[in-house]
N, C-alpha and C. Protein backbone atom coordinates (compact mmCIF):
# COMPACT_ATOMS: atom_id res chain seq x y z
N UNK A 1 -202.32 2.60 -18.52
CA UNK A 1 -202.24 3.08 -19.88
C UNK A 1 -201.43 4.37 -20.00
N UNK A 2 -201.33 5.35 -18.72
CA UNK A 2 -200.56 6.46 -19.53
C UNK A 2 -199.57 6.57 -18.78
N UNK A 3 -198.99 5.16 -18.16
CA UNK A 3 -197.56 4.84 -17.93
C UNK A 3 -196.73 4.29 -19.55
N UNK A 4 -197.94 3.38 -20.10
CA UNK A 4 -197.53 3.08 -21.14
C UNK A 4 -196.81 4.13 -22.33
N UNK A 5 -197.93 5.17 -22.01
CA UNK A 5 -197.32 6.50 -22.85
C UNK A 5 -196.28 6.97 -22.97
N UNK A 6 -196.02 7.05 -21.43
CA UNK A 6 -195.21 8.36 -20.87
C UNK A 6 -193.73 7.50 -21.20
N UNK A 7 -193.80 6.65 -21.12
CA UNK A 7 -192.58 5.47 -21.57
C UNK A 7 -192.56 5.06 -23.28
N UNK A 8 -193.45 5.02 -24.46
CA UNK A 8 -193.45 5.18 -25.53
C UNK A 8 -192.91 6.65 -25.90
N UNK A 9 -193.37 7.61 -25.57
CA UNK A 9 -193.10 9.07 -25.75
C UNK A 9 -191.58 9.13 -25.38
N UNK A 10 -191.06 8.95 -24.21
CA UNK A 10 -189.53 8.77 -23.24
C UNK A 10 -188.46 8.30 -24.55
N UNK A 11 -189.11 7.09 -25.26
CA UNK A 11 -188.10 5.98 -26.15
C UNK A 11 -187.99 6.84 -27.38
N UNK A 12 -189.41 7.30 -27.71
CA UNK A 12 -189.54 7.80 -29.07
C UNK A 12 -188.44 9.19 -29.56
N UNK A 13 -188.64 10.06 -27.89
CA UNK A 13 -187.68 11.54 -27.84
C UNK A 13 -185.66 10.91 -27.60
N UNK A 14 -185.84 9.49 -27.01
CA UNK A 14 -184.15 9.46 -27.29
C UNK A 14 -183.71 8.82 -28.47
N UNK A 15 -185.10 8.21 -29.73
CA UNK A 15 -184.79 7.61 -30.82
C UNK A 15 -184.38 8.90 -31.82
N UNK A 16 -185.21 9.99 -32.04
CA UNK A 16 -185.36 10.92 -32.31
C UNK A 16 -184.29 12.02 -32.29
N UNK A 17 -183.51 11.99 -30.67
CA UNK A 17 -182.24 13.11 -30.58
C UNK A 17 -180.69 11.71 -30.86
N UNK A 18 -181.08 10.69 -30.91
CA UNK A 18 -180.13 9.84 -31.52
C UNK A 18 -179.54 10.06 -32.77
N UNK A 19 -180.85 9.75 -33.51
CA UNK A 19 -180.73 10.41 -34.98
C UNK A 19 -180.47 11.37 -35.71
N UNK A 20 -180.53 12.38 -34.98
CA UNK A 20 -180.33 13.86 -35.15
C UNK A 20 -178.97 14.33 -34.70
N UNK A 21 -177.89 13.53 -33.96
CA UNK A 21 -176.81 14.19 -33.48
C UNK A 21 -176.17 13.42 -34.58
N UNK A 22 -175.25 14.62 -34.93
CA UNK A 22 -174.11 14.09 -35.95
C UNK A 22 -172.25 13.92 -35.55
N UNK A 23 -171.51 12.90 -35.64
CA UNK A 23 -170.31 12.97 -35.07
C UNK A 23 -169.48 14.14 -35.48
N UNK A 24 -169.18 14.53 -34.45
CA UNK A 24 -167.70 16.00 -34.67
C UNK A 24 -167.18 15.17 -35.86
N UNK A 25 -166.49 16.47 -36.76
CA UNK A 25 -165.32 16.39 -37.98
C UNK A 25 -164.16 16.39 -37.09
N UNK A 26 -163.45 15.72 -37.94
CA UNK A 26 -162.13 15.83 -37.68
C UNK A 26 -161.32 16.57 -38.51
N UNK A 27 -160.31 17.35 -38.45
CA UNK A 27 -159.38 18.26 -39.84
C UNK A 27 -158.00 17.82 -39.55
N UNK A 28 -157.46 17.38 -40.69
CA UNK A 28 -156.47 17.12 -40.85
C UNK A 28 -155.70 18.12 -41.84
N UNK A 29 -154.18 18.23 -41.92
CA UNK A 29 -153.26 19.06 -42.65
C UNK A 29 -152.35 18.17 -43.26
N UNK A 30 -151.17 18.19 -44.24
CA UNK A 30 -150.27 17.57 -44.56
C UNK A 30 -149.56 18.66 -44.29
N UNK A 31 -148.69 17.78 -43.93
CA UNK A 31 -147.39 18.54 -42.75
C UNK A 31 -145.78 18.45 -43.80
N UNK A 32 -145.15 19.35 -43.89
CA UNK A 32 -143.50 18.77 -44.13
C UNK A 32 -143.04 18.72 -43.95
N UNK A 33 -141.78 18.36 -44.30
CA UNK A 33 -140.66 17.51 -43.90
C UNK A 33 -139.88 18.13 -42.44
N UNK A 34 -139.22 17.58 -41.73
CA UNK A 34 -139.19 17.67 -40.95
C UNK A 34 -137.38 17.91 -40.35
N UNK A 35 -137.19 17.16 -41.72
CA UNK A 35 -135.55 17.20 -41.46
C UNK A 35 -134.96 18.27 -42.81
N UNK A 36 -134.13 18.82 -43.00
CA UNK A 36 -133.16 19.57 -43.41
C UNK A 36 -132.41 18.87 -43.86
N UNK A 37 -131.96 18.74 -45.51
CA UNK A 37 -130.65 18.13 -46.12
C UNK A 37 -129.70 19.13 -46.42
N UNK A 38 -128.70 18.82 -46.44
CA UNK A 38 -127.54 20.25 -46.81
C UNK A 38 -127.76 19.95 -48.57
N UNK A 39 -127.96 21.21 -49.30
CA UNK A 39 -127.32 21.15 -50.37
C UNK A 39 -126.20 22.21 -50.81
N UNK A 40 -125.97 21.81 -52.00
CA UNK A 40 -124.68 21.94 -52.32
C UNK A 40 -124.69 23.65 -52.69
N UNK A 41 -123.49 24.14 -52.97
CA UNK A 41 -123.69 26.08 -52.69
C UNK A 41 -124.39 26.44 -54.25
N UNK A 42 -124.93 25.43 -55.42
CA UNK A 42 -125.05 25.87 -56.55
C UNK A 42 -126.34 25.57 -56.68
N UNK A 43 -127.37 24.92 -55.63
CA UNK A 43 -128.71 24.57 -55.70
C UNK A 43 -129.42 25.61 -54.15
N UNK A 44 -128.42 26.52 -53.55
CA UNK A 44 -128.82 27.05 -52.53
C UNK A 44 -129.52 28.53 -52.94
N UNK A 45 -129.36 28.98 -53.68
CA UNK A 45 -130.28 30.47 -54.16
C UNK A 45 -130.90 30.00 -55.22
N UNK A 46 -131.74 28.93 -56.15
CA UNK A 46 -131.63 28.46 -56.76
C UNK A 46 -133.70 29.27 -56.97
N UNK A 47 -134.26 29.63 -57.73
CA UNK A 47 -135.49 30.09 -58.04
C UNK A 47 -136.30 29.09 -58.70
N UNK A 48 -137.56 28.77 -57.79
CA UNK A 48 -138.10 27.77 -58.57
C UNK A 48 -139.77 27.82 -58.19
N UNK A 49 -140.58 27.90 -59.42
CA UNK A 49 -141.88 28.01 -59.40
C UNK A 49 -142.69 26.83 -59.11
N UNK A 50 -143.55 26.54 -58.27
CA UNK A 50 -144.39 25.35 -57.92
C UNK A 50 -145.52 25.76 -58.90
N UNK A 51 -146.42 24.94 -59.88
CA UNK A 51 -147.06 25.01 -60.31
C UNK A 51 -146.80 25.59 -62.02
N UNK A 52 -148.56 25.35 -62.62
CA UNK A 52 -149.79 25.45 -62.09
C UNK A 52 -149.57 23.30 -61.90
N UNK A 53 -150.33 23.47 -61.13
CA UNK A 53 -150.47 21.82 -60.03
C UNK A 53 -152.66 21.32 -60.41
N UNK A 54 -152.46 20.42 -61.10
CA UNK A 54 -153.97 19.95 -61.34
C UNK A 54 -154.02 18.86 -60.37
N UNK A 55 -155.42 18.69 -60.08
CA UNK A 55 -155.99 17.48 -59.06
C UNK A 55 -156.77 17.12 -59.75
N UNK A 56 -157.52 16.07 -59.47
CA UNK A 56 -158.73 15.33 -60.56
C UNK A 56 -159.88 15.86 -59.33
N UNK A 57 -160.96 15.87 -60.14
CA UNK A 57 -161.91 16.39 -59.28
C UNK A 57 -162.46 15.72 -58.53
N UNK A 58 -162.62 14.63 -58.23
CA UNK A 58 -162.83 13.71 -56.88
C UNK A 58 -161.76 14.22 -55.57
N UNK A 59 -160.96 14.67 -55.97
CA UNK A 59 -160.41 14.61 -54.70
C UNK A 59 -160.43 16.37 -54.43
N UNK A 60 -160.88 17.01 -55.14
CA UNK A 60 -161.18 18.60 -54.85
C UNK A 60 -162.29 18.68 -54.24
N UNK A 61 -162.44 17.69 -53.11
CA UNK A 61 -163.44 18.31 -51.58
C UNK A 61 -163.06 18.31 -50.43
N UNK A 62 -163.19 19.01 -49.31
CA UNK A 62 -162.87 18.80 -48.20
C UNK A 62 -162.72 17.66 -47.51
N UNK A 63 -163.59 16.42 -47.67
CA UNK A 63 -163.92 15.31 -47.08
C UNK A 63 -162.70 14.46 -47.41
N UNK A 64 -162.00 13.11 -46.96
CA UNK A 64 -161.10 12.47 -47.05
C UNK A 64 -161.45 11.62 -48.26
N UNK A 65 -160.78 11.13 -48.94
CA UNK A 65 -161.31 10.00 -50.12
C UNK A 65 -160.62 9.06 -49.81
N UNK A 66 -160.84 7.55 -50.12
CA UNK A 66 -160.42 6.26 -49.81
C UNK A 66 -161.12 5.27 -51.18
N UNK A 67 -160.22 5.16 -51.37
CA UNK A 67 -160.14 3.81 -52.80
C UNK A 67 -160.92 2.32 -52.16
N UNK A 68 -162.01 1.82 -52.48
CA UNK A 68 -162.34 0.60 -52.18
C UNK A 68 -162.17 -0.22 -53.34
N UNK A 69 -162.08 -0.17 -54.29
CA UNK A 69 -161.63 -0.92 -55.40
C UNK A 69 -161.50 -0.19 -56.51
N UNK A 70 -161.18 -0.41 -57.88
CA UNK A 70 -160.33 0.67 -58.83
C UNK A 70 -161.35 1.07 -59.06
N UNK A 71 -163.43 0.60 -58.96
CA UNK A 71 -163.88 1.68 -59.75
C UNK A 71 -164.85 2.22 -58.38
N UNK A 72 -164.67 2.26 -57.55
CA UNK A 72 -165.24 2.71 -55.69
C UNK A 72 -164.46 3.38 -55.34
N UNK A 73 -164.96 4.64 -54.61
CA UNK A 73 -163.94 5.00 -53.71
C UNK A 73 -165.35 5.49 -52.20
N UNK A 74 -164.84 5.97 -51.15
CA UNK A 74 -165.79 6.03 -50.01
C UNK A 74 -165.32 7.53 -49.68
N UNK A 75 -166.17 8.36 -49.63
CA UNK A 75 -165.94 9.39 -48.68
C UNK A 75 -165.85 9.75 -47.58
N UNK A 76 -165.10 10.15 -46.50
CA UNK A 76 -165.21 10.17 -45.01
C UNK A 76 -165.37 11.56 -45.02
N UNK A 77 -167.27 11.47 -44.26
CA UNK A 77 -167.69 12.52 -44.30
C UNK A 77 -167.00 13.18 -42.89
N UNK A 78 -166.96 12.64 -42.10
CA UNK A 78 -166.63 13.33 -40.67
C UNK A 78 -164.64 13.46 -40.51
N UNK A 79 -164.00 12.83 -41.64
CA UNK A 79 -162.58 13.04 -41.80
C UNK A 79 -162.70 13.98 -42.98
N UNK A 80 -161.97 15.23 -42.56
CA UNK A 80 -162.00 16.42 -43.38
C UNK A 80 -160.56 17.11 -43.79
N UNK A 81 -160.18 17.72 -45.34
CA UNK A 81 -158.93 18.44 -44.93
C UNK A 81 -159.81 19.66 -44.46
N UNK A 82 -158.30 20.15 -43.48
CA UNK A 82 -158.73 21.87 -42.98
C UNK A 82 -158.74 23.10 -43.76
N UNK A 83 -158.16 22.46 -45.26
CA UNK A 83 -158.02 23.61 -46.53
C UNK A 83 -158.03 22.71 -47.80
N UNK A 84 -158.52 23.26 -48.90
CA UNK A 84 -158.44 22.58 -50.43
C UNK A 84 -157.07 21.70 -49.95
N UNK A 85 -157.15 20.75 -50.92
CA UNK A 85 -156.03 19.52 -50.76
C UNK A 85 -155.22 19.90 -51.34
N UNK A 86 -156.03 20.65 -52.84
CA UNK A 86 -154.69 21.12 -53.88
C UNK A 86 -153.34 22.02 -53.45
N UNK A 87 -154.49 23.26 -52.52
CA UNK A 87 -153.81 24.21 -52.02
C UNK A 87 -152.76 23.54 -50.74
N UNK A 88 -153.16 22.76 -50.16
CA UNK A 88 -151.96 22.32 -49.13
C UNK A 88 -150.95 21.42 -49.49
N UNK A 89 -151.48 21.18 -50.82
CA UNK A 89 -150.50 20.26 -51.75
C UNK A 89 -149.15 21.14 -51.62
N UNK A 90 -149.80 22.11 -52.46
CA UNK A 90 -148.65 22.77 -53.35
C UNK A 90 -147.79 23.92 -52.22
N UNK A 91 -148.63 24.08 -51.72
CA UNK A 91 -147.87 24.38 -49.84
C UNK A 91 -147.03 23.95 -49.31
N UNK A 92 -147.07 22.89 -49.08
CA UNK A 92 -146.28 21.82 -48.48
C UNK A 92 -144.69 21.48 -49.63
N UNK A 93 -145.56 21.47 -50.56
CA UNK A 93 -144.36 20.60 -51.74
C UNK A 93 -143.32 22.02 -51.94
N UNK A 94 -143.56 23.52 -51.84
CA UNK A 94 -143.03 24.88 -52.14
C UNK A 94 -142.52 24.49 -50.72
N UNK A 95 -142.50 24.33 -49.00
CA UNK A 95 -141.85 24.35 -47.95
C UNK A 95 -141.25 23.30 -48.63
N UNK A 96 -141.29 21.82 -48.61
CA UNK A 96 -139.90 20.68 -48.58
C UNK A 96 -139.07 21.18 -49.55
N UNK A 97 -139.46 21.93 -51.10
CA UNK A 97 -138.24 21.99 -51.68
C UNK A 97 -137.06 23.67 -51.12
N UNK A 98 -138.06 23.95 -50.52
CA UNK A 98 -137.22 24.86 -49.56
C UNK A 98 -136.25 24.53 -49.02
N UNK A 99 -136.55 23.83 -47.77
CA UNK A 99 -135.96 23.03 -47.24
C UNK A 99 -135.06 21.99 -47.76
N UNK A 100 -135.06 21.61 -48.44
CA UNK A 100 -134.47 20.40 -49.33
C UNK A 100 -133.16 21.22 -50.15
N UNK A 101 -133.10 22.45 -50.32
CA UNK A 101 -132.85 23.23 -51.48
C UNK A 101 -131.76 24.17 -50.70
N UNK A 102 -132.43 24.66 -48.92
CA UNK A 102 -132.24 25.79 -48.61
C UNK A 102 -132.63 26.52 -49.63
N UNK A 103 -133.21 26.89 -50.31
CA UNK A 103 -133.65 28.15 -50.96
C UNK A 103 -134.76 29.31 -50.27
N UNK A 104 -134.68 30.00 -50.06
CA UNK A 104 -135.99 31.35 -50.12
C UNK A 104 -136.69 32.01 -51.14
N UNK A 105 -136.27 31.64 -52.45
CA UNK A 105 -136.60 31.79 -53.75
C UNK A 105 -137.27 30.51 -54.43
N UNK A 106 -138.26 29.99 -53.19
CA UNK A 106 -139.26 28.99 -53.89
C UNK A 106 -140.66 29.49 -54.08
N UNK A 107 -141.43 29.68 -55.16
CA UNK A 107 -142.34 30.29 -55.14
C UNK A 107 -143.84 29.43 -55.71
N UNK A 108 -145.15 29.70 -55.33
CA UNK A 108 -145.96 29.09 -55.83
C UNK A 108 -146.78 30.11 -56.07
N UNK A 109 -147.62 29.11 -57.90
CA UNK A 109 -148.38 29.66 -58.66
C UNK A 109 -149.57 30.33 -58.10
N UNK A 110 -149.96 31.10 -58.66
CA UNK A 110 -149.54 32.20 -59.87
C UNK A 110 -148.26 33.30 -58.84
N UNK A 111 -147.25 33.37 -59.53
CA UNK A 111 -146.65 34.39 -58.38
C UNK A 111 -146.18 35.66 -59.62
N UNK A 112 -145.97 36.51 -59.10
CA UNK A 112 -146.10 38.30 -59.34
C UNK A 112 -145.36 38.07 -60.98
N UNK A 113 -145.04 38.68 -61.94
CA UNK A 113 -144.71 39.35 -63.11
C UNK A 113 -143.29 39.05 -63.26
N UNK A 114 -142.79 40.11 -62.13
CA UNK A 114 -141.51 40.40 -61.97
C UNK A 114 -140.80 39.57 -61.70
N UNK A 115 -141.29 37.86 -60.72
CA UNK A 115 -140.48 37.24 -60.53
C UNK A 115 -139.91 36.24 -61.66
N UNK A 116 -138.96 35.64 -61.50
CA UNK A 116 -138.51 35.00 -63.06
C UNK A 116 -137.82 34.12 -62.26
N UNK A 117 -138.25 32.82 -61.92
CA UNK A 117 -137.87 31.31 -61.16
C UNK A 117 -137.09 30.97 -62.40
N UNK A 118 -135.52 30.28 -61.77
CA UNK A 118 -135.26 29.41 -62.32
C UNK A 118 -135.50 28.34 -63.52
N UNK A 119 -136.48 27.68 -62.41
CA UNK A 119 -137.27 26.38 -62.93
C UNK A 119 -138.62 26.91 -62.55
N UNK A 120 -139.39 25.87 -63.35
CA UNK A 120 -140.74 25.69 -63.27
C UNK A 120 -141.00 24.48 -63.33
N UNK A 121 -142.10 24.02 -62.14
CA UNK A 121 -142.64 22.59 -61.79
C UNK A 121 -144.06 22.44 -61.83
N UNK A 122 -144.70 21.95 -63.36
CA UNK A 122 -145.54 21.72 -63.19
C UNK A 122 -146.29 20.43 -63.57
N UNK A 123 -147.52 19.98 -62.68
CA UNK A 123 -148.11 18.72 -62.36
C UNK A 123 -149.27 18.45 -62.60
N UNK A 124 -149.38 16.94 -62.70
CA UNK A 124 -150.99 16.58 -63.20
C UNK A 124 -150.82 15.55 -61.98
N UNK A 125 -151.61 15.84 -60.87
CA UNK A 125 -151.66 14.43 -59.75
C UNK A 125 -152.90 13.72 -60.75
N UNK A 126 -152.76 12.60 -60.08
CA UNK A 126 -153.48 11.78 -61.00
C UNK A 126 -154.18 10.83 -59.58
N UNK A 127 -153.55 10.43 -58.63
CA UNK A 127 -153.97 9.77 -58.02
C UNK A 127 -153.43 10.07 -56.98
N UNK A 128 -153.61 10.15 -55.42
CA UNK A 128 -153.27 10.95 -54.27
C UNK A 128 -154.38 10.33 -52.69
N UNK A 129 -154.64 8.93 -52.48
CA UNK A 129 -155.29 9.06 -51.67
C UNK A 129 -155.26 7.27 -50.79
N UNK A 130 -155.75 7.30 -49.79
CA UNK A 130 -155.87 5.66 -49.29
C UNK A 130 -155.97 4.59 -50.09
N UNK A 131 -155.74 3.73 -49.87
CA UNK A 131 -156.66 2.34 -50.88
C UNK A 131 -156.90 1.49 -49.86
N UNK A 132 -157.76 0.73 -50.05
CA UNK A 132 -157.91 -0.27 -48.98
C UNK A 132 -157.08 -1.26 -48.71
N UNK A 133 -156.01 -1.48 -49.22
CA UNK A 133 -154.76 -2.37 -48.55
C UNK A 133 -153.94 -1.69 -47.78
N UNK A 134 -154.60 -0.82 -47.23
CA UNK A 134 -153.12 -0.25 -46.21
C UNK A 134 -152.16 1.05 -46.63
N UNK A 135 -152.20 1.13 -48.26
CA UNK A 135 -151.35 2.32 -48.55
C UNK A 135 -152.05 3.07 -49.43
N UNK A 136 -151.13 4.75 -48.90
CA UNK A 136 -151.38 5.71 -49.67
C UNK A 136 -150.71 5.68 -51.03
N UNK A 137 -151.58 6.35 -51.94
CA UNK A 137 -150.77 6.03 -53.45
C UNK A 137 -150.89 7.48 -53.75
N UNK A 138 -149.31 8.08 -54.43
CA UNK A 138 -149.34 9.46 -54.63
C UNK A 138 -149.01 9.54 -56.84
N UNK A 139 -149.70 10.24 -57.41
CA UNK A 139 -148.99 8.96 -58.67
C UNK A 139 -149.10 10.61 -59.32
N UNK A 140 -148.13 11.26 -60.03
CA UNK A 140 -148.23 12.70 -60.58
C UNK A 140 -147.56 12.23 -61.93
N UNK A 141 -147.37 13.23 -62.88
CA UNK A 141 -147.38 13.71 -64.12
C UNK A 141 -146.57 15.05 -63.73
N UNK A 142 -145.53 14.89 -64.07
CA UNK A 142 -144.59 16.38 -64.35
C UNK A 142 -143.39 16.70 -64.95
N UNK A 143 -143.70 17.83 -64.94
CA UNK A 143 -142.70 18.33 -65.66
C UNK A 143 -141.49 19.78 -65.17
N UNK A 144 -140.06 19.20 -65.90
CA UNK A 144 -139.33 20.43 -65.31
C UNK A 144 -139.18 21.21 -65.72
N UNK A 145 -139.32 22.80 -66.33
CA UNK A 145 -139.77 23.53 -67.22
C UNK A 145 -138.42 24.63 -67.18
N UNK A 146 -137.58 24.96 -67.90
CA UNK A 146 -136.14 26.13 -67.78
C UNK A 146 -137.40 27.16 -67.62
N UNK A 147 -136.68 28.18 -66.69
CA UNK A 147 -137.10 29.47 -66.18
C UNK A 147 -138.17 30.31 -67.13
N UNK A 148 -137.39 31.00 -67.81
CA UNK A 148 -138.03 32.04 -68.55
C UNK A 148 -138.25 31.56 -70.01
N UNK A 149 -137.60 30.65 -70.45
CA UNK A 149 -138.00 29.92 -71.88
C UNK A 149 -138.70 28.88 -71.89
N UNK A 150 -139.24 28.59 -70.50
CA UNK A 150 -140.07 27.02 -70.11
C UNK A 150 -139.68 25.70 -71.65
N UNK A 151 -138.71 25.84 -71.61
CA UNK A 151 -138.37 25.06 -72.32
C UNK A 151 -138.12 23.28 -71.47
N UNK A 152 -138.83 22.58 -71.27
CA UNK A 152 -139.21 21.36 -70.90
C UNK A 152 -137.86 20.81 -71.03
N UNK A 153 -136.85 20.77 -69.37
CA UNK A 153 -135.82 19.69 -68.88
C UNK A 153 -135.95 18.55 -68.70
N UNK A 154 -136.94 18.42 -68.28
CA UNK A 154 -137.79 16.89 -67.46
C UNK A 154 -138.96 16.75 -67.62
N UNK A 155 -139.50 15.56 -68.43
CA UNK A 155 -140.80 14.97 -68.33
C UNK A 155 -140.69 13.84 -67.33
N UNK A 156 -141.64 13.37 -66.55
CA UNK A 156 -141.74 12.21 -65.65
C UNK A 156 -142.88 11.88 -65.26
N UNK A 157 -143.01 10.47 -65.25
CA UNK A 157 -144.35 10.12 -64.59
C UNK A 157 -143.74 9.45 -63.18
N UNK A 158 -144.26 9.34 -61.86
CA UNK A 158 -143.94 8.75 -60.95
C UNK A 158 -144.52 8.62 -59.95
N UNK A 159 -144.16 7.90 -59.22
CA UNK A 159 -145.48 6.65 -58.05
C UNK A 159 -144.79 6.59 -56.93
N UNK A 160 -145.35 6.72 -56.00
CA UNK A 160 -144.91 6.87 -54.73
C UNK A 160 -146.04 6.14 -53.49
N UNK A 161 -145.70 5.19 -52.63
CA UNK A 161 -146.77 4.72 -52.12
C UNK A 161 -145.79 4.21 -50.65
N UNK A 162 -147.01 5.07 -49.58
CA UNK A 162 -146.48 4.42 -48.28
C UNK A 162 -147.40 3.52 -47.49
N UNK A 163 -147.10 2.81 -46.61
CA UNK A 163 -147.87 2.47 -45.21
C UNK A 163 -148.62 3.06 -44.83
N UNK A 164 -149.98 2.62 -44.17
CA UNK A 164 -150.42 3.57 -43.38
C UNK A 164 -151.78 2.63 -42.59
N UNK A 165 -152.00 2.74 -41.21
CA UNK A 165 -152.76 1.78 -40.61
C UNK A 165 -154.22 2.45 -41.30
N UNK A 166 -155.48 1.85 -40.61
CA UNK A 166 -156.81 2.45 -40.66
C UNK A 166 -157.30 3.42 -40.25
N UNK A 167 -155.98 3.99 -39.12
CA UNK A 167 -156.21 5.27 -38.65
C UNK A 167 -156.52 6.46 -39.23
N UNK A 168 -157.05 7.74 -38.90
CA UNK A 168 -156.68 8.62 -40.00
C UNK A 168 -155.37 9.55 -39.37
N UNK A 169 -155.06 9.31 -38.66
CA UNK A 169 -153.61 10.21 -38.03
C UNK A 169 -152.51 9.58 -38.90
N UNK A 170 -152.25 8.29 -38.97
CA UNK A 170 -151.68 7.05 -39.73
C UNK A 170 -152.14 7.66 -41.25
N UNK A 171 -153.21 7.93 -41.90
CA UNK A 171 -153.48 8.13 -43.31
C UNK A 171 -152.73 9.33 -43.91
N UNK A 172 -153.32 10.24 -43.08
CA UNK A 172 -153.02 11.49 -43.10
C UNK A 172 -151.21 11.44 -43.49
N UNK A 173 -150.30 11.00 -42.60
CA UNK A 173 -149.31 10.91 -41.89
C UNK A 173 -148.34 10.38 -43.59
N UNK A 174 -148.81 9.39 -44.03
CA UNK A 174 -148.52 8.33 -45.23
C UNK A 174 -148.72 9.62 -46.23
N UNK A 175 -149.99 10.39 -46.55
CA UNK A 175 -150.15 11.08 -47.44
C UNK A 175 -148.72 12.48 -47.19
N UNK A 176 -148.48 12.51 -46.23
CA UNK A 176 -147.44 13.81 -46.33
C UNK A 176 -145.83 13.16 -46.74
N UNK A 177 -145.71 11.68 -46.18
CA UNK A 177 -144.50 10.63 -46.57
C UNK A 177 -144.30 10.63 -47.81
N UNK A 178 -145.75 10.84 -48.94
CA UNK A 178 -145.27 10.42 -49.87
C UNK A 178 -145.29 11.55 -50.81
N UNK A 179 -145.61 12.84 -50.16
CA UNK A 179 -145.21 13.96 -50.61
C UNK A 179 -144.05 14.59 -50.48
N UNK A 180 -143.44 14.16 -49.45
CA UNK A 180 -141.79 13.90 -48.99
C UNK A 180 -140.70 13.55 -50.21
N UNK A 181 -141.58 12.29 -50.51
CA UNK A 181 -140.68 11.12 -51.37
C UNK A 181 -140.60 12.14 -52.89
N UNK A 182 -141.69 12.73 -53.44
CA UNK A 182 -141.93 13.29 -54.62
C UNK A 182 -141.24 14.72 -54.88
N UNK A 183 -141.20 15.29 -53.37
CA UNK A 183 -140.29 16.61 -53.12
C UNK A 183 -138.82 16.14 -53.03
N UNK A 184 -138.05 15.19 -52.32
CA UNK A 184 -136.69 14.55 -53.01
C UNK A 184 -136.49 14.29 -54.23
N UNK A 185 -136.95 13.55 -54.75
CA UNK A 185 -137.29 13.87 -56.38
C UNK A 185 -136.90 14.36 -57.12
N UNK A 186 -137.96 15.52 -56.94
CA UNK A 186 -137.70 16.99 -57.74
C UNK A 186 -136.00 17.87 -57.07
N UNK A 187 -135.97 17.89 -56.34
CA UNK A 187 -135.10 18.33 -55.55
C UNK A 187 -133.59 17.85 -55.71
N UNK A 188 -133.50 16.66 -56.24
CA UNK A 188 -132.44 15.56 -56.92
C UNK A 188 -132.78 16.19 -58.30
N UNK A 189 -133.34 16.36 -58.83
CA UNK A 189 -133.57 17.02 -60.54
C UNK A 189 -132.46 18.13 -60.58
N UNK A 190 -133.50 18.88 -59.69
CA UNK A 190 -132.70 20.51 -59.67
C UNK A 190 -131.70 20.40 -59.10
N UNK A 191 -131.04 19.70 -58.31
CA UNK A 191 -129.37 19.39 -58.45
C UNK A 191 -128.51 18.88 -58.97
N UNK A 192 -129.31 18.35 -59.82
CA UNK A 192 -128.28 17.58 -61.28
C UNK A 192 -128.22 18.92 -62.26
N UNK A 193 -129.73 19.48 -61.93
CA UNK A 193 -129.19 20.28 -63.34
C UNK A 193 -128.22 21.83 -62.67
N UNK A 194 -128.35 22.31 -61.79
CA UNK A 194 -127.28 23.13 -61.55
C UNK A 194 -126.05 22.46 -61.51
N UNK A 195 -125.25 21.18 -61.59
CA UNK A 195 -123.89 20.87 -61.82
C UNK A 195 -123.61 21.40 -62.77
């Protein structure tokens, strides 16, 4: 009988620390672009404000979001960003049009008084995350705004959607592709309009 125990008690303490251990997070970043386009000498000092940039509030948590059907989505509690999404949004999208632009006069919202951008780029993401067929869907609302008279150059709605396996290195990876695609874009805007 108090073999029986000592072996009920044994099962009960590894059912117990089973349940209780939780899997490591993972943190992910969206990364940019990677390559350098030449532009032309009239889009190269060119001043341009990122923002103000809205997210819908589902996707303003740390945790990853994934679309299971248009009215589901799943949270991956243990797939995490390493900073607000919004904020690495608009991070990322201020480096590619850098890059894209050569400019050093790319700035994101709210930035100082004194500065007076060019342009102004601002956004309503609307949709920004996995779906269960395989791709990321990036879908924004924006607008191109003249400098100091924000007088509205460009309205646009536009959709952008890549590949991406079940992985989250692969998810992750698709979500910065198609922040890529949306920073060419804009970046093709502002070089039409400096001709």
């Amino acid at each position: 009988m108090p073999f029986l125990f000592v072996i009920i008690l044994m099962l009960t303490t590894l059912l117990l620390g089973a349940c209780g251990s939780t899997p490591p997070s993972h943190f992910y970043l969206l990364t940019p672009m990677a390559t350098v386009v030449e532009a032309g000498d009239n889009s190269r000092h060119v001043g341009i404000g990122v923002g103000p940039l809205r997210f819908p509030d589902y996707l303003s948590r740390d945790t990853i979001v994934r679309y299971e059907t248009d009215s589901r989505v799943t949270i991956a509690e243990t797939q995490r960003w390493a900073e607000p999404l919004e904020y690495n949004f608009s991070r990322v999208l201020a480096e590619n049009l850098s890059r894209l632009l050569q400019s050093d006069k790319v700035l994101r919202y709210p930035w100082p008084a004194w500065r007076k951008p060019d342009y102004q780029l601002v956004m309503d993401v609307m949709r920004f995350e996995a779906g269960d067929n395989g791709e990321v869907e990036l879908v924004v609302q924006w607008a191109l705004l003249e400098g100091e008279n924000k007088k509205p150059l460009l309205e646009k709605h536009s959709r952008f959607v890549q590949s991406a396996t079940e992985d989250f290195d692969s998810i992750v990876n698709a979500h910065s592709q198609a922040l890529a695609a949306f920073s060419q874009e804009i970046a093709a805007v502002i070089r039409q309009q400096q001709q």
